[in-house]
N, C-alpha and C. Protein backbone atom coordinates (compact mmCIF):
# COMPACT_ATOMS: atom_id res chain seq x y z
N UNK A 1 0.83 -1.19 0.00
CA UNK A 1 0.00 0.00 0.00
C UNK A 1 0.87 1.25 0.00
N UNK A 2 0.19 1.83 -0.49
CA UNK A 2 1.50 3.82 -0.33
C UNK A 2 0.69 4.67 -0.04
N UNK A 3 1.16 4.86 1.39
CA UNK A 3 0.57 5.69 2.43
C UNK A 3 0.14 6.74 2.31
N UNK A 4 -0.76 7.37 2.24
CA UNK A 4 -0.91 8.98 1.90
C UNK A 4 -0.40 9.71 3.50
N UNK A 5 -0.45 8.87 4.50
CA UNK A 5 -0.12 9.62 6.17
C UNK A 5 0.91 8.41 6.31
N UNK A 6 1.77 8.96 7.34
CA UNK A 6 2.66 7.97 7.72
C UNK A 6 3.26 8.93 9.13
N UNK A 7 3.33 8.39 10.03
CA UNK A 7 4.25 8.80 11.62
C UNK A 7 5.48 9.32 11.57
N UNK A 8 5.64 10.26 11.94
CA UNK A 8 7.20 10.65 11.96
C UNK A 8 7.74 12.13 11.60
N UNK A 9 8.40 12.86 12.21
CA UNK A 9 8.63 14.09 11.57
C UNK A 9 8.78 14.35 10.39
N UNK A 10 8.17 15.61 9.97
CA UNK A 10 8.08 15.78 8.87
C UNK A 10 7.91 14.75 7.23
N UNK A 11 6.69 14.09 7.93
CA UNK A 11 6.39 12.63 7.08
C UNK A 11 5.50 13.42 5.67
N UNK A 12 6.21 12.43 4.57
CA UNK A 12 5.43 12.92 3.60
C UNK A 12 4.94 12.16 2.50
N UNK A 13 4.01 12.51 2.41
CA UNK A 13 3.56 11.68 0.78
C UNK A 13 3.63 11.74 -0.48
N UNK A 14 2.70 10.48 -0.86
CA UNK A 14 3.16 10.54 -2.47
C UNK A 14 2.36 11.26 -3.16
N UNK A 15 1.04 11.26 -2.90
CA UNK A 15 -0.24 12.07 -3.29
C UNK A 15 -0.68 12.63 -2.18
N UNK A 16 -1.38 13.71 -2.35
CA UNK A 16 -1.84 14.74 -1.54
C UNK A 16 -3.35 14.44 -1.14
N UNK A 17 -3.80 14.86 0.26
CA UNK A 17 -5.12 14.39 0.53
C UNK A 17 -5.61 15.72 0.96
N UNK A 18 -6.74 16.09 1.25
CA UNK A 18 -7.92 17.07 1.08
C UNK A 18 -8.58 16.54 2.93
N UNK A 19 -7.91 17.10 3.96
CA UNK A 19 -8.77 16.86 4.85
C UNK A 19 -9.80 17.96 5.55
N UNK A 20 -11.32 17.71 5.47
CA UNK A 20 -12.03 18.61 5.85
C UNK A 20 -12.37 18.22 7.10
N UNK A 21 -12.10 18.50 8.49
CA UNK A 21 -12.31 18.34 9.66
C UNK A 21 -13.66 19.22 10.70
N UNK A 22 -14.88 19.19 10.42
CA UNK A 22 -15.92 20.02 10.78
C UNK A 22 -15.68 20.93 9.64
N UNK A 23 -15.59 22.07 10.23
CA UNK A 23 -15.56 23.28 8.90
C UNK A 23 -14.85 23.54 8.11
N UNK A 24 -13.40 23.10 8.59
CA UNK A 24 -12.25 23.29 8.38
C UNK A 24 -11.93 22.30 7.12
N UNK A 25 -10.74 23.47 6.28
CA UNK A 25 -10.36 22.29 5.34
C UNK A 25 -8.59 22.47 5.24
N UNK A 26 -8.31 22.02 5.14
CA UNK A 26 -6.50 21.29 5.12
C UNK A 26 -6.49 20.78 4.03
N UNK A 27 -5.57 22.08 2.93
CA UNK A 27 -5.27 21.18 1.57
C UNK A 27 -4.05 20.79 1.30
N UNK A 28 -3.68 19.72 0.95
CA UNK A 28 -2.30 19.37 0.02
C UNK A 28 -1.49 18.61 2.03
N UNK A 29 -2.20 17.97 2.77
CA UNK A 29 -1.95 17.41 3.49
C UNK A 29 -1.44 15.74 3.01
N UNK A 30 -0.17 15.30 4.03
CA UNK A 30 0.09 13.68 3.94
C UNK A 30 -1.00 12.91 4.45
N UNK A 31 -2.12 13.83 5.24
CA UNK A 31 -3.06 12.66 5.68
C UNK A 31 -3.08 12.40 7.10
N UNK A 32 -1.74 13.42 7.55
CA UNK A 32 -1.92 13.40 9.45
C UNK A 32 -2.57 14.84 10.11
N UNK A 33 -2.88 14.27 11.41
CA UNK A 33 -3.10 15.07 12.06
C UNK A 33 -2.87 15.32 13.44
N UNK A 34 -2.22 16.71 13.84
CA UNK A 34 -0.94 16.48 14.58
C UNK A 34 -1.43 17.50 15.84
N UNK A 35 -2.15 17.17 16.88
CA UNK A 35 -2.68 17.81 18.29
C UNK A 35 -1.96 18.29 19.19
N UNK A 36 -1.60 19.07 19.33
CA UNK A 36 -0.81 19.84 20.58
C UNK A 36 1.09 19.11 20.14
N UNK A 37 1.07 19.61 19.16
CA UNK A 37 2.33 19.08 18.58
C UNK A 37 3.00 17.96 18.64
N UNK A 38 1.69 17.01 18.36
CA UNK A 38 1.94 15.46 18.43
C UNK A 38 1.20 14.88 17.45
N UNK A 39 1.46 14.32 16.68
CA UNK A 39 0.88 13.58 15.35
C UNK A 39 -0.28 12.56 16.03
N UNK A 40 -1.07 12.19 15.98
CA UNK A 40 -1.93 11.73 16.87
C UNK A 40 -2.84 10.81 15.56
N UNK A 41 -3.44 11.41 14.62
CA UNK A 41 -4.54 10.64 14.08
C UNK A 41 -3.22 10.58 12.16
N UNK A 42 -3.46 9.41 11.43
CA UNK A 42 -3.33 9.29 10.39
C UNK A 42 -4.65 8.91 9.74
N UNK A 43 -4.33 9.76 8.66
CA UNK A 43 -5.96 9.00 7.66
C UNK A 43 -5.20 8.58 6.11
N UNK A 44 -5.74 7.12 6.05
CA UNK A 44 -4.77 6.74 4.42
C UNK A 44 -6.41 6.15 3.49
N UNK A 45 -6.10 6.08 2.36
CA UNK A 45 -6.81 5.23 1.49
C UNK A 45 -5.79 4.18 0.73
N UNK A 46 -6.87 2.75 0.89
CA UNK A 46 -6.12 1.59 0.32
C UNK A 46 -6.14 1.91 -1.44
N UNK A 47 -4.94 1.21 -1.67
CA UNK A 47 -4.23 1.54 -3.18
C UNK A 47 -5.71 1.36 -3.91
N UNK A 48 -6.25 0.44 -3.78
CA UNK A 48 -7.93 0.47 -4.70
C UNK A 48 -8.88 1.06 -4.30
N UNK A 49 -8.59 2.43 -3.41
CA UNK A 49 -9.71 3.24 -2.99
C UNK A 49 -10.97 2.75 -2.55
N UNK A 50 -11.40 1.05 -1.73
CA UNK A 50 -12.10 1.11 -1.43
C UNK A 50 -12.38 0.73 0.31
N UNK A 51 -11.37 1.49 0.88
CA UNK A 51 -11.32 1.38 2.01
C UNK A 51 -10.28 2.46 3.00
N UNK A 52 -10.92 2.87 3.92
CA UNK A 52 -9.86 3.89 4.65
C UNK A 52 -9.43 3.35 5.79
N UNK A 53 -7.75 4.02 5.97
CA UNK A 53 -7.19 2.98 7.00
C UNK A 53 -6.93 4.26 8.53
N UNK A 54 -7.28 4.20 9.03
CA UNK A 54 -6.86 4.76 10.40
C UNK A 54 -5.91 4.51 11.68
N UNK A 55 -4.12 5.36 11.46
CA UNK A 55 -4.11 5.11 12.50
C UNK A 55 -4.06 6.38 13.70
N UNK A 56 -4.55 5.32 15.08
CA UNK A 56 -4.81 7.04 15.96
C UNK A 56 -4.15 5.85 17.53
N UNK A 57 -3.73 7.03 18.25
CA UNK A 57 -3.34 7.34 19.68
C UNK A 57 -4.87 7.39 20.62
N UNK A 58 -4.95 6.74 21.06
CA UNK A 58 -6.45 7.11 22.01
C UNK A 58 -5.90 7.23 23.80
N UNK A 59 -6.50 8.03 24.19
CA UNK A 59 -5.71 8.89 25.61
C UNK A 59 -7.40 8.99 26.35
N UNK A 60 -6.70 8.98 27.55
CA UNK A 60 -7.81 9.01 28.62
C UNK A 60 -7.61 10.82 29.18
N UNK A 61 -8.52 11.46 29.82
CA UNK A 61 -8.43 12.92 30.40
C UNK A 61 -7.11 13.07 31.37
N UNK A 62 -6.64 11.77 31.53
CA UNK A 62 -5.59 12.15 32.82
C UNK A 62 -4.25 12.09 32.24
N UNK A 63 -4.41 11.65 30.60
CA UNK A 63 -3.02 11.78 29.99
C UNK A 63 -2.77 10.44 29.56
N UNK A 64 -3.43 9.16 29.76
CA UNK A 64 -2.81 7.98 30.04
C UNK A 64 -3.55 7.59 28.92
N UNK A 65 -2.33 6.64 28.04
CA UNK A 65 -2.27 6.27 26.83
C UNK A 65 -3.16 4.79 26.67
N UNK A 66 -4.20 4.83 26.41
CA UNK A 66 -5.17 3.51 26.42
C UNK A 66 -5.47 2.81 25.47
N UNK A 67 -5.01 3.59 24.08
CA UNK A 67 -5.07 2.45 23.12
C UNK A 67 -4.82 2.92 21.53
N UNK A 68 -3.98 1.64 20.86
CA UNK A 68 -3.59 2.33 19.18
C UNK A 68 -4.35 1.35 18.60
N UNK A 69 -4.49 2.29 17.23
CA UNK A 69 -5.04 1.60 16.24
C UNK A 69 -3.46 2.01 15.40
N UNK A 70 -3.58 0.95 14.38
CA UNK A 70 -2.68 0.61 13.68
C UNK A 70 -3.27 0.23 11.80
N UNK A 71 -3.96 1.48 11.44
CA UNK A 71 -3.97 0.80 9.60
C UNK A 71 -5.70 -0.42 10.47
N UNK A 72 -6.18 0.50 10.90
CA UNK A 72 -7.44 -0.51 11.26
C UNK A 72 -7.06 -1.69 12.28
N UNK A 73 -5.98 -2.06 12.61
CA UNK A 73 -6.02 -3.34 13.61
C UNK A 73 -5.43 -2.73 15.19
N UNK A 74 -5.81 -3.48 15.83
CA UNK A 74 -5.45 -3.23 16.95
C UNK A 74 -4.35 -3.67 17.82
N UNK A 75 -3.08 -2.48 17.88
CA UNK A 75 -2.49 -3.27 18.74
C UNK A 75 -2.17 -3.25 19.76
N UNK A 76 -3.18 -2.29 20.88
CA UNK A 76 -3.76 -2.90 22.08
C UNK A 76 -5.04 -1.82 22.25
N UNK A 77 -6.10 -2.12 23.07
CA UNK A 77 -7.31 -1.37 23.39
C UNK A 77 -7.42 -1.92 24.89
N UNK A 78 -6.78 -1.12 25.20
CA UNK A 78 -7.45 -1.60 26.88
C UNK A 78 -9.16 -1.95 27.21
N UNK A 79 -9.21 -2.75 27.68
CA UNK A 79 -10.03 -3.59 28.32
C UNK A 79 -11.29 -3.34 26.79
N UNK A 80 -10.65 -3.64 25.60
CA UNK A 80 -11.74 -3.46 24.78
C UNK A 80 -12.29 -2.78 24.61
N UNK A 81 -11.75 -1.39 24.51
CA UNK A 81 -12.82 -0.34 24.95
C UNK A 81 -13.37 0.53 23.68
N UNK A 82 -13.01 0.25 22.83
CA UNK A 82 -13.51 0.78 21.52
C UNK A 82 -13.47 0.22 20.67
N UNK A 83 -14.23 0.93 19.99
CA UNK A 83 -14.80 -0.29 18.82
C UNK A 83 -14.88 0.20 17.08
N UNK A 84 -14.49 -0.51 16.10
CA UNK A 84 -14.27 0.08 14.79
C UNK A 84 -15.24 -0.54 14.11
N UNK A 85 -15.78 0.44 13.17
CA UNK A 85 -16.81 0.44 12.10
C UNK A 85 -16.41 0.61 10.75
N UNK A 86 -16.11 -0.28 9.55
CA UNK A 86 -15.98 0.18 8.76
C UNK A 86 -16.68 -0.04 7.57
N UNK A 87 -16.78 0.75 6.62
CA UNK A 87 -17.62 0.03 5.39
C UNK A 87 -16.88 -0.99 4.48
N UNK A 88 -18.25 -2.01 3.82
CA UNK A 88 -17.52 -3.35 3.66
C UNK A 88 -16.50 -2.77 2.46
N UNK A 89 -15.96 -3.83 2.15
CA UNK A 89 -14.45 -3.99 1.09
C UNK A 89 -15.67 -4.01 0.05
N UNK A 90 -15.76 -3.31 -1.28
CA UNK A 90 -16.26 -3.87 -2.73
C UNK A 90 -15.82 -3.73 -3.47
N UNK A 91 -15.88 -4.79 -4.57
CA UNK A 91 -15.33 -4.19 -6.12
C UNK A 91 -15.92 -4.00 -6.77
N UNK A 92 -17.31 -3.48 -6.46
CA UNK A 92 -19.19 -3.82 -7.26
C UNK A 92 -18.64 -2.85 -8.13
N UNK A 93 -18.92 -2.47 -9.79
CA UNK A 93 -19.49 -1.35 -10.02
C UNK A 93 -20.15 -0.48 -9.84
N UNK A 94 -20.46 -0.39 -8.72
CA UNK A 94 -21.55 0.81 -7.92
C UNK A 94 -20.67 0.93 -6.42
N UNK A 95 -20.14 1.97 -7.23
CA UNK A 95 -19.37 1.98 -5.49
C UNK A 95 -20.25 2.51 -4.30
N UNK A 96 -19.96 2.23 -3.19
CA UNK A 96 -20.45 2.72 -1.74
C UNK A 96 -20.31 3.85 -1.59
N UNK A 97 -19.87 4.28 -0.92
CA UNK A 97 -19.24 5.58 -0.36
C UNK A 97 -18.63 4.43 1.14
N UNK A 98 -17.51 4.60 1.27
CA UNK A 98 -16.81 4.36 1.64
C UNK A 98 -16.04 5.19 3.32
N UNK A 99 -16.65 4.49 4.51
CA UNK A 99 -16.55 5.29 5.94
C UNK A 99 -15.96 4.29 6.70
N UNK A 100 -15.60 5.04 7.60
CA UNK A 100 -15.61 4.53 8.78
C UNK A 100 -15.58 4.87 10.05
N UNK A 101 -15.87 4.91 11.30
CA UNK A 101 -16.91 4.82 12.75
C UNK A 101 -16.33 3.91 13.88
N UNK A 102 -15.65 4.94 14.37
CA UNK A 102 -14.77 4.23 15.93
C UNK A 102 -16.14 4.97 17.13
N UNK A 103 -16.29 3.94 18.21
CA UNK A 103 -17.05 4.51 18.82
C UNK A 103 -16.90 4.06 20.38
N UNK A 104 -16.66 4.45 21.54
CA UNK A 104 -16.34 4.18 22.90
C UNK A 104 -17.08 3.34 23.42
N UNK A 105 -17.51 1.89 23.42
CA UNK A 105 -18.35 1.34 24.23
C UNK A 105 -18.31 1.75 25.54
N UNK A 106 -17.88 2.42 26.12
CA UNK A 106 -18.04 2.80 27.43
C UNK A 106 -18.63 3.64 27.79
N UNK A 107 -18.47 4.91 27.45
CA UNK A 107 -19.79 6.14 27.16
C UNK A 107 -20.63 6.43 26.22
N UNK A 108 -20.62 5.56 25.09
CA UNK A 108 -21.16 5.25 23.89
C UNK A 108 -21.18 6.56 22.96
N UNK A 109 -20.16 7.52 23.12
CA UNK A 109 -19.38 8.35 22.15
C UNK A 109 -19.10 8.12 20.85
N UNK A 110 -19.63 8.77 19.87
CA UNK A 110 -18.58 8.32 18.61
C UNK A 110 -17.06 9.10 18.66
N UNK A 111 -16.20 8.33 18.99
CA UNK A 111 -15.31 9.02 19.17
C UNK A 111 -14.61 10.14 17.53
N UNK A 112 -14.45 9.14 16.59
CA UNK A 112 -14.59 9.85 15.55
C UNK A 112 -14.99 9.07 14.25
N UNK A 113 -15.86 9.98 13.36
CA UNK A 113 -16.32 9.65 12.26
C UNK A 113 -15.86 10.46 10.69
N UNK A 114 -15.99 9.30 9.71
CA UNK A 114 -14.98 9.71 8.83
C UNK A 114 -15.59 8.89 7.55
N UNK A 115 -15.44 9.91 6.75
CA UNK A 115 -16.17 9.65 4.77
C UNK A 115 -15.34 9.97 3.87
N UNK A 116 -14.74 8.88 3.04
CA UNK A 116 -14.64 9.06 1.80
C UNK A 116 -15.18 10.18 0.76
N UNK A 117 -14.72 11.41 1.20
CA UNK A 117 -15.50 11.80 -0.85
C UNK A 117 -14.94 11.74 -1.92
N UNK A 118 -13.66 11.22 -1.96
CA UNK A 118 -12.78 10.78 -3.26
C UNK A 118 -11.57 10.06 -2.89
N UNK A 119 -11.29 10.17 -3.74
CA UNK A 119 -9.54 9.42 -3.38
C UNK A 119 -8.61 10.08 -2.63
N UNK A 120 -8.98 11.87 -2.70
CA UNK A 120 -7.60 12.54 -2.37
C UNK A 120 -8.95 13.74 -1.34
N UNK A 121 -9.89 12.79 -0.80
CA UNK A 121 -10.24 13.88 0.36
C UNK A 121 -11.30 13.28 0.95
N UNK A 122 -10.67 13.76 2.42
CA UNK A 122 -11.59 12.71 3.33
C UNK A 122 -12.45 13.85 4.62
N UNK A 123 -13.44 13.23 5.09
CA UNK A 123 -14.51 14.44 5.67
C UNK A 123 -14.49 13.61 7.17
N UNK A 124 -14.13 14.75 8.12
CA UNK A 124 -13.96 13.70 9.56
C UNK A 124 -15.21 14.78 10.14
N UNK A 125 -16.82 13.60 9.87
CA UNK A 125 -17.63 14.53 10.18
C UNK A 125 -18.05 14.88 11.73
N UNK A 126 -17.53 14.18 12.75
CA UNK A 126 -17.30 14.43 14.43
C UNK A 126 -16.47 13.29 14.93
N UNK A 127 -15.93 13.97 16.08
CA UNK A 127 -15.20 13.41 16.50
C UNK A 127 -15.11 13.38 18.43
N UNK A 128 -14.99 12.95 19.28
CA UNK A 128 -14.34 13.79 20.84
C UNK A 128 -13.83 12.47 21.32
N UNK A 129 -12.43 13.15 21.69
CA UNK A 129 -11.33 12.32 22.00
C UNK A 129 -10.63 13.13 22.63
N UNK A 130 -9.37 12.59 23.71
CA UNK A 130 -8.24 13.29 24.13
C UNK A 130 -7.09 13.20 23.27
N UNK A 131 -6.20 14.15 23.53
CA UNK A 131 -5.22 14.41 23.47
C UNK A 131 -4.39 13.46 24.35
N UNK A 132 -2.92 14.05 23.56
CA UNK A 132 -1.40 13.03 24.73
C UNK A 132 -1.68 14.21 26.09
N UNK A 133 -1.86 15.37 25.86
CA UNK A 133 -2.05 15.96 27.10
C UNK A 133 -3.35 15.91 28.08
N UNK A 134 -4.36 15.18 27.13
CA UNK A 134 -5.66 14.90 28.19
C UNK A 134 -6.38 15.89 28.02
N UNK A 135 -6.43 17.22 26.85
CA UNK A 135 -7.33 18.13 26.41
C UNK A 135 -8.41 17.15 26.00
N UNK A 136 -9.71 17.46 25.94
CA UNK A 136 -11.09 17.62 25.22
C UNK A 136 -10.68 17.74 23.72
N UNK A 137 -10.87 17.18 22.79
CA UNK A 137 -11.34 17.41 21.26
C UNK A 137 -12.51 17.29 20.60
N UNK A 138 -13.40 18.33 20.75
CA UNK A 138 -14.76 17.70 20.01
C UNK A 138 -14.91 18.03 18.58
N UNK A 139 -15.39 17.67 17.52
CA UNK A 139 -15.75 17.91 16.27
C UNK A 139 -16.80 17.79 15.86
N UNK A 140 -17.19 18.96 15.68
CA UNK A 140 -18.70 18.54 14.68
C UNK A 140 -18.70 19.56 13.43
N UNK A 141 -19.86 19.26 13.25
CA UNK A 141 -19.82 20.09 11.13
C UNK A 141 -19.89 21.27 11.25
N UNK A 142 -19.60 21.95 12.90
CA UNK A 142 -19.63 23.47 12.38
C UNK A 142 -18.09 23.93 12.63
N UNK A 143 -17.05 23.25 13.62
CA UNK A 143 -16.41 23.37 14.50
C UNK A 143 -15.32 22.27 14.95
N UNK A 144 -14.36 22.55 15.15
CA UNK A 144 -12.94 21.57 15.80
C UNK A 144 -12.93 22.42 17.03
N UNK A 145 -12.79 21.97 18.17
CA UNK A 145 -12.36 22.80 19.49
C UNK A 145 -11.71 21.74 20.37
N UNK A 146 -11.32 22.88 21.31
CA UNK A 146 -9.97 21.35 22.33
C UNK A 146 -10.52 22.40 23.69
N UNK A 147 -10.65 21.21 24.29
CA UNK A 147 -10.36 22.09 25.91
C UNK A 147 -9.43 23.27 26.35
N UNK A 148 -9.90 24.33 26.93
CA UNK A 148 -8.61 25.35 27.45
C UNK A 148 -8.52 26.00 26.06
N UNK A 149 -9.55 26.55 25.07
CA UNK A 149 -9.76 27.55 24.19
C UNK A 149 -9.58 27.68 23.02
N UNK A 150 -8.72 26.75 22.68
CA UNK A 150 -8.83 26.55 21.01
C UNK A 150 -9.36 26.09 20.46
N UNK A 151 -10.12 26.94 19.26
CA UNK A 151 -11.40 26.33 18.26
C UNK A 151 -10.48 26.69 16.92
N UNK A 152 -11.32 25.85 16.07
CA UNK A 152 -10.99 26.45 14.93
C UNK A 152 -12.33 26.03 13.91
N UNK A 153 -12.72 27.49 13.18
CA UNK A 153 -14.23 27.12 12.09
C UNK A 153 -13.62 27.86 11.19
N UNK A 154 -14.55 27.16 10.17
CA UNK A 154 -14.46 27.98 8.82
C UNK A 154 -13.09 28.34 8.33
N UNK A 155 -12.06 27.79 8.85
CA UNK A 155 -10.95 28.37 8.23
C UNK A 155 -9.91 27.23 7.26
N UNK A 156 -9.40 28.21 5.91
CA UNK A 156 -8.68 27.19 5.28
C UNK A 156 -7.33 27.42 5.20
N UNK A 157 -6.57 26.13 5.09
CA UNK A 157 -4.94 26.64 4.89
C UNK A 157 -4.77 25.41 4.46
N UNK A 158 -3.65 25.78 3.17
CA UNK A 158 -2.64 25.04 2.54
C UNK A 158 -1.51 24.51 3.07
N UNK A 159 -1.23 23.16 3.51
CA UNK A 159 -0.09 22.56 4.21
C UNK A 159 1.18 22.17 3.25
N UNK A 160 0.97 22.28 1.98
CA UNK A 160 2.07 22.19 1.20
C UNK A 160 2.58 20.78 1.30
N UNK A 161 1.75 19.34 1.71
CA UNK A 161 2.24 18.17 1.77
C UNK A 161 2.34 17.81 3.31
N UNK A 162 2.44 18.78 4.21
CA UNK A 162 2.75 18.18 5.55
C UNK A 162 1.77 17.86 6.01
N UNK A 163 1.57 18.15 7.68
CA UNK A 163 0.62 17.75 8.76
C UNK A 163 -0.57 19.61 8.82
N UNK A 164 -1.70 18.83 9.12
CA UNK A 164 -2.82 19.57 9.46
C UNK A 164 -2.18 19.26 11.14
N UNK A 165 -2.39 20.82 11.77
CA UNK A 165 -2.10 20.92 13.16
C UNK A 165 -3.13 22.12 13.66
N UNK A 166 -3.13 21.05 15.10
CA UNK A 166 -4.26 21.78 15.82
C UNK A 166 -3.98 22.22 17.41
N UNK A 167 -4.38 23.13 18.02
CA UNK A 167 -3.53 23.22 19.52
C UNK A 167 -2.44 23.24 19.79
C-alpha cells in the first residue's frame, strides 16, 4: 500500500489528501493530524480506494495512553474499549461511499467519524477524544475545538504536503 499519512517528523507523501475536519479544510496534506504538537490521528486510502485505513493514539483525560489503532487493527485497546466500524471492502461497479466509525463502548461516544469523498479527500464529520495531554477534542460540522480555548471554524490553509495541526 502507499501511504498517503505515515508517523514521523516531517512525514510525507506521495499524493496529496484534502482533509475537511468540521468546517475546516486542510489542503495538500500527507493525511496526518498532529494535536498539541503530536501527530496523533493518520488518515490513508487503500491503493484500490475502497477502504480507509486509520491510524490514531487514544488517551484518557488524565493523559494515560489507552489504546492504538494501527492501519485498522489493533495493537492494544485496553479492556476493549472501543470499537471500529468500517464500510464493507467492494469491487461492485456501484461503489459505496466508503466510511468509517470508531465509537467508545463505554460512554457510547462516537469518538470519531470519517467519509470518503474521493480518493484525495476525506470528511472527519465528528469526532471527541483526548489528546497526549488529556485536552477535550470535540468535532462537529460546524467546529474543531480542544479544551482550554482553542477552536478552529471555517478556516482554510494550505499545508504544502505536511501535517494539518491543531492546539
Amino acid at each position: 500500500m502507499k501511504p498517503i499519512g505515515a508517523f514521523g517528523k516531517g512525514a510525507q507523501q506521495e499524493s496529496s489528501m484534502e482533509l475537511n475536519i468540521g468546517s475546516n479544510i486542510f489542503r495538500n496534506t500527507n493525511g496526518v493530524l498532529a494535536l498539541q504538537g503530536r501527530e496523533q490521528i493518520v488518515l490513508e486510502m487503500n491503493p484500490d480506494h475502497t477502504q480507509l485505513l486509520l491510524t490514531m493514539d487514544f488517551y484518557d483525560g488524565e493523559s494515560r495512553h489507552i489504546a492504538h489503532l494501527r492501519r485498522n487493527s489493533w495493537a492494544f485497546n485496553d479492556k476493549n474499549r472501543f470499537q471500529l466500524s468500517t464500510s464493507p471492502v467492494t469491487q461492485s461497479l456501484f461503489k459505496d461511499p466508503v466510511w468509517l466509525r470508531l465509537t467508545d463502548k463505554e460512554t457510547g461516544d462516537v469518538v470519531l467519524e470519517v467519509n470518503a469523498v474521493d480518493k484525495e479527500r476525506v470528511q472527519v464529520l465528528r469526532g471527541k477524544f483526548h489528546t497526549h495531554k488529556g485536552k477535550l477534542v470535540e468535532i462537529t460540522s460546524h467546529y474543531c475545538r480542544m479544551t482550554g480555548g482553542s477552536k478552529k471554524f471555517c478556516e482554510v490553509a494550505d499545508v504544502r504536503g505536511g501535517v494539518a495541526a491543531f492546539g
